[in-house]
PDB file of N, CA and C in Angstrom:
ATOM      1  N   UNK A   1     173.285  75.100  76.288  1.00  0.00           N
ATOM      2  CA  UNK A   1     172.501  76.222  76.764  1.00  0.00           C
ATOM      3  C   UNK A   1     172.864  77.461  75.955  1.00  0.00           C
ATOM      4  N   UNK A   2     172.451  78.065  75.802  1.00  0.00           N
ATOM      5  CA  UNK A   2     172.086  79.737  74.842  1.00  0.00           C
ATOM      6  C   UNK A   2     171.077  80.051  75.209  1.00  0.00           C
ATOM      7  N   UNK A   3     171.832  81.125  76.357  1.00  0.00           N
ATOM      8  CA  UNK A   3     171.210  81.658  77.509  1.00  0.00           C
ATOM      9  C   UNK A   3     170.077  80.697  78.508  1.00  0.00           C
ATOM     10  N   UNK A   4     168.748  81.213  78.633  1.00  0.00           N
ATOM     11  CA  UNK A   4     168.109  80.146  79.190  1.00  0.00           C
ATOM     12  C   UNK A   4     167.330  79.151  78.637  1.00  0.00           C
ATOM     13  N   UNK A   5     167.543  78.852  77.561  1.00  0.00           N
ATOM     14  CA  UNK A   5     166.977  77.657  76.429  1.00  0.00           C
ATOM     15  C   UNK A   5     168.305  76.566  76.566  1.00  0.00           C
ATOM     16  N   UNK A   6     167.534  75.446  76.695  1.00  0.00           N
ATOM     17  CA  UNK A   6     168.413  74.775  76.402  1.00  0.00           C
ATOM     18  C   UNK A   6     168.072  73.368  75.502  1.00  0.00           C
ATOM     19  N   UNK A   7     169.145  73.054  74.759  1.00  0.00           N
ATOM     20  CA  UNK A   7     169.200  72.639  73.717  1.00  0.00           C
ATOM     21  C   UNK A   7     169.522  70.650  73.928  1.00  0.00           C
ATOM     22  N   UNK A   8     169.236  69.459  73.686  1.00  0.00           N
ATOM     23  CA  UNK A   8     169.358  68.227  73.635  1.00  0.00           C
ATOM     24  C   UNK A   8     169.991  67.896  72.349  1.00  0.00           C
ATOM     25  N   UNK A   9     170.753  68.023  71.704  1.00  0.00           N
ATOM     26  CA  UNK A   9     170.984  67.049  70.409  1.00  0.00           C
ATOM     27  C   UNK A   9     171.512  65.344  70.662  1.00  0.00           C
ATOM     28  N   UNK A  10     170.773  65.395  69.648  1.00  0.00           N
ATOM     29  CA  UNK A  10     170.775  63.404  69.501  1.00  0.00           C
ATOM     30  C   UNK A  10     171.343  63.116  68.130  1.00  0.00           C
ATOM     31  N   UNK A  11     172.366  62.478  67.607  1.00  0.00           N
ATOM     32  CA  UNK A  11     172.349  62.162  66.663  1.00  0.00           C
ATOM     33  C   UNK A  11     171.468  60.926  65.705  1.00  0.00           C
ATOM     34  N   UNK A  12     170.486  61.045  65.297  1.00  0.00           N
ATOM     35  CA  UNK A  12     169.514  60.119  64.986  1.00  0.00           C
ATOM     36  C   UNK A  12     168.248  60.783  65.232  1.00  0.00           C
ATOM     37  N   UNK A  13     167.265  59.449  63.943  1.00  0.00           N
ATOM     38  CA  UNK A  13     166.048  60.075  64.231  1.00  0.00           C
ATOM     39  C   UNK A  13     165.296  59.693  65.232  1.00  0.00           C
ATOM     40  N   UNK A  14     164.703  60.776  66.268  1.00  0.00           N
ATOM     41  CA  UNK A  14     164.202  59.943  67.507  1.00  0.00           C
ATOM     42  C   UNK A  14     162.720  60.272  67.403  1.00  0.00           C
ATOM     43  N   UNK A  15     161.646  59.396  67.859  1.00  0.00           N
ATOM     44  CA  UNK A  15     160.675  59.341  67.775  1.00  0.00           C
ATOM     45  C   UNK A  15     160.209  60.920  68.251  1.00  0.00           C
ATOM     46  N   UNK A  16     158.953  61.642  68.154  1.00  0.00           N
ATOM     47  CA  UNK A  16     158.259  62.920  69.134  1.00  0.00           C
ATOM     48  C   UNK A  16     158.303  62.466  70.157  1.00  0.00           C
ATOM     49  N   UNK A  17     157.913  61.771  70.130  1.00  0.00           N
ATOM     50  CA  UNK A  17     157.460  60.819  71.807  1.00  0.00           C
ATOM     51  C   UNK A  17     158.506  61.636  72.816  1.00  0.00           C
ATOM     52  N   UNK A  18     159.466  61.448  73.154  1.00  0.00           N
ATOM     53  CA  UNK A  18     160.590  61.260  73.142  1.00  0.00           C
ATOM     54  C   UNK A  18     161.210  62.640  73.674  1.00  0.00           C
ATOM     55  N   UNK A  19     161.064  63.369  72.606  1.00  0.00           N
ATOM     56  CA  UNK A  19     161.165  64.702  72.888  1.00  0.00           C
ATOM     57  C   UNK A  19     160.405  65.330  73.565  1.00  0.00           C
ATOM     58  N   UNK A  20     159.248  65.203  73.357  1.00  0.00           N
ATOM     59  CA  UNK A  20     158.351  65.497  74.031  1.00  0.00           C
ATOM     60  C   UNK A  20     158.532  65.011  75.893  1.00  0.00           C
ATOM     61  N   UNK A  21     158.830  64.150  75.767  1.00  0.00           N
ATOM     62  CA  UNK A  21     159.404  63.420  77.335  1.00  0.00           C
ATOM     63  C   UNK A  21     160.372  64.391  78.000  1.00  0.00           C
ATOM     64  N   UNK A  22     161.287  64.849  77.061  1.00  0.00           N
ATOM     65  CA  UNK A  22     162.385  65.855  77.661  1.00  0.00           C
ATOM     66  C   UNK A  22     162.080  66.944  78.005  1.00  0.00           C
ATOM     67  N   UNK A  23     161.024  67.899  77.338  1.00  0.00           N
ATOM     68  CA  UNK A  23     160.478  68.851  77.429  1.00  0.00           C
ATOM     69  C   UNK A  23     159.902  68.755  78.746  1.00  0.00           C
ATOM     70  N   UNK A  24     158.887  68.164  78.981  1.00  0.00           N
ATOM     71  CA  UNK A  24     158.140  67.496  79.904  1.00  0.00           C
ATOM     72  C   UNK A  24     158.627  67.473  81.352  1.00  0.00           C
ATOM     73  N   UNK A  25     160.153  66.662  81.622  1.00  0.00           N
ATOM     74  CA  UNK A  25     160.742  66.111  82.709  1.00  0.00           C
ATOM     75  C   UNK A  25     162.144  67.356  82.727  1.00  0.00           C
ATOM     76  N   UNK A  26     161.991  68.379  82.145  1.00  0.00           N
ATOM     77  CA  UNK A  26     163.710  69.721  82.201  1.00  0.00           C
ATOM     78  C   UNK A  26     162.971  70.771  82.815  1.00  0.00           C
ATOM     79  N   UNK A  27     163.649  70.922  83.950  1.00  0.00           N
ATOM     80  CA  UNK A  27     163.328  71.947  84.836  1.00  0.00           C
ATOM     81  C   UNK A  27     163.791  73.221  84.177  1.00  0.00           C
ATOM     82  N   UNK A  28     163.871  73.421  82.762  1.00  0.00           N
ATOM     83  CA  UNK A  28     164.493  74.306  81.888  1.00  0.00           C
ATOM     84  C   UNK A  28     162.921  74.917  81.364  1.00  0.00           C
ATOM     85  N   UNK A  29     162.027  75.398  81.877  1.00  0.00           N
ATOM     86  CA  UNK A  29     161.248  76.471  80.866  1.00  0.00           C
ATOM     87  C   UNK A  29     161.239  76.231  79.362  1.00  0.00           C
ATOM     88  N   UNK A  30     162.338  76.541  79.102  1.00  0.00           N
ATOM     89  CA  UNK A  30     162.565  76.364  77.065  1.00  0.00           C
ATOM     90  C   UNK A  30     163.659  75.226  77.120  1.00  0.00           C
ATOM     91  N   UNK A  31     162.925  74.338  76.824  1.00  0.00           N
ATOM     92  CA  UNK A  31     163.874  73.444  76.082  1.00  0.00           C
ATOM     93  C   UNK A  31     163.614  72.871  74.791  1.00  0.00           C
ATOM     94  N   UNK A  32     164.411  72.397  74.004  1.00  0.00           N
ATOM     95  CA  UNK A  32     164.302  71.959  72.808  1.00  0.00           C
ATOM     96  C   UNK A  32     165.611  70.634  72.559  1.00  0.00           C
ATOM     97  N   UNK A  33     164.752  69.826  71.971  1.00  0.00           N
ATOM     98  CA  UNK A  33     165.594  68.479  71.240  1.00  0.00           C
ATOM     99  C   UNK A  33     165.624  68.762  69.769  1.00  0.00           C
ATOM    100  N   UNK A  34     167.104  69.017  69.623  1.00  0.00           N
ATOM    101  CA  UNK A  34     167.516  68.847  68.514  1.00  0.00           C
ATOM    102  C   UNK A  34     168.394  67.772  67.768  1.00  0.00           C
ATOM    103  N   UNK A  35     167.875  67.000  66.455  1.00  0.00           N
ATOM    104  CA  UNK A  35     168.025  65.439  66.375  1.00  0.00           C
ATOM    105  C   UNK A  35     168.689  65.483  64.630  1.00  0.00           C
ATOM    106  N   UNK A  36     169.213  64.445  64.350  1.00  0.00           N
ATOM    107  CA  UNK A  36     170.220  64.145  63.053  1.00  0.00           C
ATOM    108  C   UNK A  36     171.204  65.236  62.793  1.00  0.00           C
ATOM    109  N   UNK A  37     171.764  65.627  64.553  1.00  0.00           N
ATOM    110  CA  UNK A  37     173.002  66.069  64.585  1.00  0.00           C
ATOM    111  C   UNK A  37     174.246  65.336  64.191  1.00  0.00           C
ATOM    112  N   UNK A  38     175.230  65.909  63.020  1.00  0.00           N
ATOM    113  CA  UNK A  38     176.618  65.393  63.045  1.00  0.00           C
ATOM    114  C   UNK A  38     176.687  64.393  61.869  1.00  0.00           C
ATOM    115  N   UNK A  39     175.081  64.371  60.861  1.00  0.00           N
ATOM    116  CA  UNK A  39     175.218  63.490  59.957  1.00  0.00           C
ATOM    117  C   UNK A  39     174.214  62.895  60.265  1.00  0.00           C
ATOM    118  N   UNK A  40     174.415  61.481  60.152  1.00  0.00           N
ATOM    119  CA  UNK A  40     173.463  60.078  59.751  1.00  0.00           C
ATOM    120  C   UNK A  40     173.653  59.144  61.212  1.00  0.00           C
ATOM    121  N   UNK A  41     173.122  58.600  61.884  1.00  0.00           N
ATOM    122  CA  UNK A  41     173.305  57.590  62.753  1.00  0.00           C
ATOM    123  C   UNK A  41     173.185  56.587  62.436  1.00  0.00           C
ATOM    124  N   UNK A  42     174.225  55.566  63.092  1.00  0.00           N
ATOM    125  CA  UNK A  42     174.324  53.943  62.745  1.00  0.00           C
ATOM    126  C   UNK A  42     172.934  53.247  63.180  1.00  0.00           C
ATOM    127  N   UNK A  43     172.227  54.316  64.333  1.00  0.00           N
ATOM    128  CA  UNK A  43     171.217  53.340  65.011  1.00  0.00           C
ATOM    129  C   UNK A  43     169.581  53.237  64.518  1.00  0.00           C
ATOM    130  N   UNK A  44     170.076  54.038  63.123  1.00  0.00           N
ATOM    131  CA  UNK A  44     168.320  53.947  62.543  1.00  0.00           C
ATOM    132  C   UNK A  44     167.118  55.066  63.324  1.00  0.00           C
ATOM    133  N   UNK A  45     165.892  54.661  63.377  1.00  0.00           N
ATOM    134  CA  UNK A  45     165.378  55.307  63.732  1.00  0.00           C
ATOM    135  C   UNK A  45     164.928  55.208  65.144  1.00  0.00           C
ATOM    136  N   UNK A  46     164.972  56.035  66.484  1.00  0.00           N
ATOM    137  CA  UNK A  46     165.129  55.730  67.426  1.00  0.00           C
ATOM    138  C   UNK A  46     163.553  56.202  68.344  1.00  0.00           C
ATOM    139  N   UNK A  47     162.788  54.822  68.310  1.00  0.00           N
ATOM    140  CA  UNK A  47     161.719  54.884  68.827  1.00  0.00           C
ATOM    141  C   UNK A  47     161.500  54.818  70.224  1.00  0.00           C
ATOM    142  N   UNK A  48     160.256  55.264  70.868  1.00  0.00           N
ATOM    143  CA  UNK A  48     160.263  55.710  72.244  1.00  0.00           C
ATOM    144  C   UNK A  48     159.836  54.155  72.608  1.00  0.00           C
ATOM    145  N   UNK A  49     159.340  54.028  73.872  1.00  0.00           N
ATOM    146  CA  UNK A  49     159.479  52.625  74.376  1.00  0.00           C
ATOM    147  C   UNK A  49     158.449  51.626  74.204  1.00  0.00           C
ATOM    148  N   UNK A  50     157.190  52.669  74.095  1.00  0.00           N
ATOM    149  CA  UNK A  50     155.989  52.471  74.180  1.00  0.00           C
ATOM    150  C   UNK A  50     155.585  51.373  72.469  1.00  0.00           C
ATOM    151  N   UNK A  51     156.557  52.255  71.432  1.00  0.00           N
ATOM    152  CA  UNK A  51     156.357  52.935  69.853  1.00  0.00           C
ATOM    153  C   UNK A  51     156.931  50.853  69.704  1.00  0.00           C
ATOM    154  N   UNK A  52     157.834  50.165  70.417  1.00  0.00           N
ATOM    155  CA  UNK A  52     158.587  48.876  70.110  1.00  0.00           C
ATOM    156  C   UNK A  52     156.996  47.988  69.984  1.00  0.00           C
ATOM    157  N   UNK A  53     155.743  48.394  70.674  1.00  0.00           N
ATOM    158  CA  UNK A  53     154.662  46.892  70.888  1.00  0.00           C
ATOM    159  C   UNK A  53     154.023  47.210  69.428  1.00  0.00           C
ATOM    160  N   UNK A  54     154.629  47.883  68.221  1.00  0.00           N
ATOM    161  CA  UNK A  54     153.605  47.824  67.139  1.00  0.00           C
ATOM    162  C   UNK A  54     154.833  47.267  65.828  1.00  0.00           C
ATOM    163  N   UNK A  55     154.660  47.051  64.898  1.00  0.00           N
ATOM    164  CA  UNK A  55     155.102  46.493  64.129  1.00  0.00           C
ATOM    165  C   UNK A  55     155.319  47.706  62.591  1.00  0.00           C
ATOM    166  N   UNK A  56     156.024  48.585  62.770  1.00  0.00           N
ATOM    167  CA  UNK A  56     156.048  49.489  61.962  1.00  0.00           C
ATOM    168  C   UNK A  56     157.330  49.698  61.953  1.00  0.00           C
ATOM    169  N   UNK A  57     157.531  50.075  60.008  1.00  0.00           N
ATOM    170  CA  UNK A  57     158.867  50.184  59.202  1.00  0.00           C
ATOM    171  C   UNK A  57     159.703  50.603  60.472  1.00  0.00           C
ATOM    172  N   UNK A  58     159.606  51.977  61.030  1.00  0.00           N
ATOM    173  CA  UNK A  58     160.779  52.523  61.775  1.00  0.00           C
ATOM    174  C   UNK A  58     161.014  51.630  63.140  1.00  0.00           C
ATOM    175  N   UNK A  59     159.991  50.784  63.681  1.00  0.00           N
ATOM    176  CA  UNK A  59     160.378  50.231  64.786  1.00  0.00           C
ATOM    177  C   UNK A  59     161.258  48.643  64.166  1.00  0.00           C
ATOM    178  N   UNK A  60     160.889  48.089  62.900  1.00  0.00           N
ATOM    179  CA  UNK A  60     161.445  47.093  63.075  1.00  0.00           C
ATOM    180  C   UNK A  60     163.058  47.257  62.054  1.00  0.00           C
ATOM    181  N   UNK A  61     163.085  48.436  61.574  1.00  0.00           N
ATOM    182  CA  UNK A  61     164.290  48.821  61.335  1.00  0.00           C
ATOM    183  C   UNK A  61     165.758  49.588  62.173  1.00  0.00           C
ATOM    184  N   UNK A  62     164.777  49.410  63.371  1.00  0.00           N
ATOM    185  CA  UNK A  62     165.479  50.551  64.334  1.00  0.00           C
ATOM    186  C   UNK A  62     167.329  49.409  64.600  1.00  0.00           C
ATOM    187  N   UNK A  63     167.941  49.526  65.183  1.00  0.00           N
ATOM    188  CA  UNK A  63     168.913  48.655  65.370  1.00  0.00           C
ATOM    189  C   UNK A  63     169.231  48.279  67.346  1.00  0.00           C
ATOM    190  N   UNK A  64     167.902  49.129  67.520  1.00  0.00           N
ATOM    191  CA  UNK A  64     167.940  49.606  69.444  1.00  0.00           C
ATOM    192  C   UNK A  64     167.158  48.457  69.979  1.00  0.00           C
ATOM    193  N   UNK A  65     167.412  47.917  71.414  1.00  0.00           N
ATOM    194  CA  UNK A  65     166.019  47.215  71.951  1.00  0.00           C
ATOM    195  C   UNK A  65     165.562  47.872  72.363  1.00  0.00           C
ATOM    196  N   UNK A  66     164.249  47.113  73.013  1.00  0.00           N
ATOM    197  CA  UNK A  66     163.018  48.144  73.581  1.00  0.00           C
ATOM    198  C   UNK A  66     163.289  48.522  74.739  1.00  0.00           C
ATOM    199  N   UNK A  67     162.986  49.596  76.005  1.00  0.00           N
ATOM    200  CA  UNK A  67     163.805  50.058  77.114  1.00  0.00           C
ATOM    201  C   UNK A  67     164.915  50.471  77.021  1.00  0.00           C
ATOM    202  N   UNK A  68     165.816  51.190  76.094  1.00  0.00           N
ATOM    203  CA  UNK A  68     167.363  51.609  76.252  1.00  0.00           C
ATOM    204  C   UNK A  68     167.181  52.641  75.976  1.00  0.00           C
ATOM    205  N   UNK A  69     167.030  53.224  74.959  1.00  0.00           N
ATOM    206  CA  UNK A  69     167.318  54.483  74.148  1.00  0.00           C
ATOM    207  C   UNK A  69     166.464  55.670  75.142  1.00  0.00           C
ATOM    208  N   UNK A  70     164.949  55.534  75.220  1.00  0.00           N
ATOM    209  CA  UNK A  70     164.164  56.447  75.584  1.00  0.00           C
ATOM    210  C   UNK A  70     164.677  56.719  76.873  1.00  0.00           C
ATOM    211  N   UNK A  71     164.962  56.523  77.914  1.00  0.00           N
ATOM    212  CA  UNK A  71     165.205  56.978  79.022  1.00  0.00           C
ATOM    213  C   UNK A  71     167.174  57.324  79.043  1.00  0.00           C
ATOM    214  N   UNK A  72     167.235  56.492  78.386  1.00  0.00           N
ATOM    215  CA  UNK A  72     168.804  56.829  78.083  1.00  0.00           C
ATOM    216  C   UNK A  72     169.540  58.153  77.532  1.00  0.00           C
ATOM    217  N   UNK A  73     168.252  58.724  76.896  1.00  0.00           N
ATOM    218  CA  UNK A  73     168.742  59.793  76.072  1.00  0.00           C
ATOM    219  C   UNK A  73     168.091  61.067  77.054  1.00  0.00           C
ATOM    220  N   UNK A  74     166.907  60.669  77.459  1.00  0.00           N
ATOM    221  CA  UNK A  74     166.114  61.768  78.447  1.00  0.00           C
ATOM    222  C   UNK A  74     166.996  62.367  79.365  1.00  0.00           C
ATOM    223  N   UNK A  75     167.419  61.406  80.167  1.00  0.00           N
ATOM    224  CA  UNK A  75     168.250  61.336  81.388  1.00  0.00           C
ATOM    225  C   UNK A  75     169.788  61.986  81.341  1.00  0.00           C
ATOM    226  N   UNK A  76     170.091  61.365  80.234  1.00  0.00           N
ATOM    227  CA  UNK A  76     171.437  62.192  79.627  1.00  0.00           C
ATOM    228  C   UNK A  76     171.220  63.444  79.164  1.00  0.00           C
ATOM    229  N   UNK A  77     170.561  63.688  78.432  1.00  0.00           N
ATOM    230  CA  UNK A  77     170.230  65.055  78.410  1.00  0.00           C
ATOM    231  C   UNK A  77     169.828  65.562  79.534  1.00  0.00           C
ATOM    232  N   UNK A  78     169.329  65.492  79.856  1.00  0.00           N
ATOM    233  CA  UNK A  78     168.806  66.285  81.053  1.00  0.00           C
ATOM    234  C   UNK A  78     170.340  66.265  82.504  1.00  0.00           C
ATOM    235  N   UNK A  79     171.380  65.555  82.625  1.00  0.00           N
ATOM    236  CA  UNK A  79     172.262  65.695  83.363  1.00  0.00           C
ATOM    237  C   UNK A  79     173.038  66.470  82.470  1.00  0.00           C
ATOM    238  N   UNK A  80     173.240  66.754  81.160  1.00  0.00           N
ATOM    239  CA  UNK A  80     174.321  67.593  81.007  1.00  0.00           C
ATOM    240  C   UNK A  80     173.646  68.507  80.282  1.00  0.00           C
ATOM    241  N   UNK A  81     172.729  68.986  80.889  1.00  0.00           N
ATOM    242  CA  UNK A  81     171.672  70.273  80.430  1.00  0.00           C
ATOM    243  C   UNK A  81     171.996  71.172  82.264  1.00  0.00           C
ATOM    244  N   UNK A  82     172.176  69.951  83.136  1.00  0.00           N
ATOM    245  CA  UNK A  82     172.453  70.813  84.363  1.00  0.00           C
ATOM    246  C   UNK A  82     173.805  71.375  84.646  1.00  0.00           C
ATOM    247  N   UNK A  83     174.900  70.016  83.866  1.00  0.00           N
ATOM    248  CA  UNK A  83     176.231  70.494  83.654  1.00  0.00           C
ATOM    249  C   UNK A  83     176.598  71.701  83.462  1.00  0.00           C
ATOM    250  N   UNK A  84     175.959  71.520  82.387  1.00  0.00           N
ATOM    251  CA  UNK A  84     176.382  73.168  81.270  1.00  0.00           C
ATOM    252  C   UNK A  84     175.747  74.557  81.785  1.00  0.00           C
ATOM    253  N   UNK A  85     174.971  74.233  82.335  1.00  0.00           N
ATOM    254  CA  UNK A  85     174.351  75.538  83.506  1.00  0.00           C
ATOM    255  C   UNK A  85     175.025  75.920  84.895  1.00  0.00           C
ATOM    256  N   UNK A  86     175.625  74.496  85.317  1.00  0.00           N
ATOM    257  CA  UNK A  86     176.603  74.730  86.409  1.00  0.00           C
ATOM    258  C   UNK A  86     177.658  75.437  85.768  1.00  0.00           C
ATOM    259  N   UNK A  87     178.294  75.432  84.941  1.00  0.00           N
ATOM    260  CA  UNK A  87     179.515  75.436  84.349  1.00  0.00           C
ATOM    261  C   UNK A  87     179.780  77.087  83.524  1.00  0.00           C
ATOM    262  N   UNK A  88     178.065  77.995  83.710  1.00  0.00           N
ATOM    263  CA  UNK A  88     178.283  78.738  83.408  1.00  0.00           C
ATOM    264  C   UNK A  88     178.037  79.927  84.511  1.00  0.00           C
ATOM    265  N   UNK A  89     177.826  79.581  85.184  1.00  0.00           N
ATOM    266  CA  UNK A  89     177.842  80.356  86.784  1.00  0.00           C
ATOM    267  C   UNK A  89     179.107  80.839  86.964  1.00  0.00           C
TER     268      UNK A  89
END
């Protein structure tokens, strides 16, 4: 958080989709996902759930199954997007 924006980093490339999901579901006004934090990720490119039923470079290079990542990352972000707001009270 910096001030009332708050911020998601992911290390890896994650689909829009995705982000867009976070935006969407953060009771945060301004939020933003910020992604290929900290370098390079082992996990390739990290497609939303929907993005696994087509057959394209980034989905079949990804190293993720289908159902993990997208809600995994939403959800996590979004609990320590509330953390860090508790924590500054």
């Amino acid at each position: 958080m910096i001030g009332d924006i708050a911020f998601g980093a992911v290390n890896g490339e994650v689909f829009n989709l995705i982000g867009q999901r976070l935006k969407r579901e953060s009771r945060f006004a301004e939020t933003m996902m910020v992604t290929l934090t900290n370098g390079m990720a082992r996990s390739g490119y990290i497609p939303n759930d929907a993005a696994f039923g087509y057959n394209t470079f980034e989905v079949l290079s990804s190293r993720l199954q289908p159902g993990c990542a997208e809600s995994g990352i939403v959800n996590t972000l979004l609990e320590l997007m509330d953390e860090s707001e508790a924590s500054q009270r």
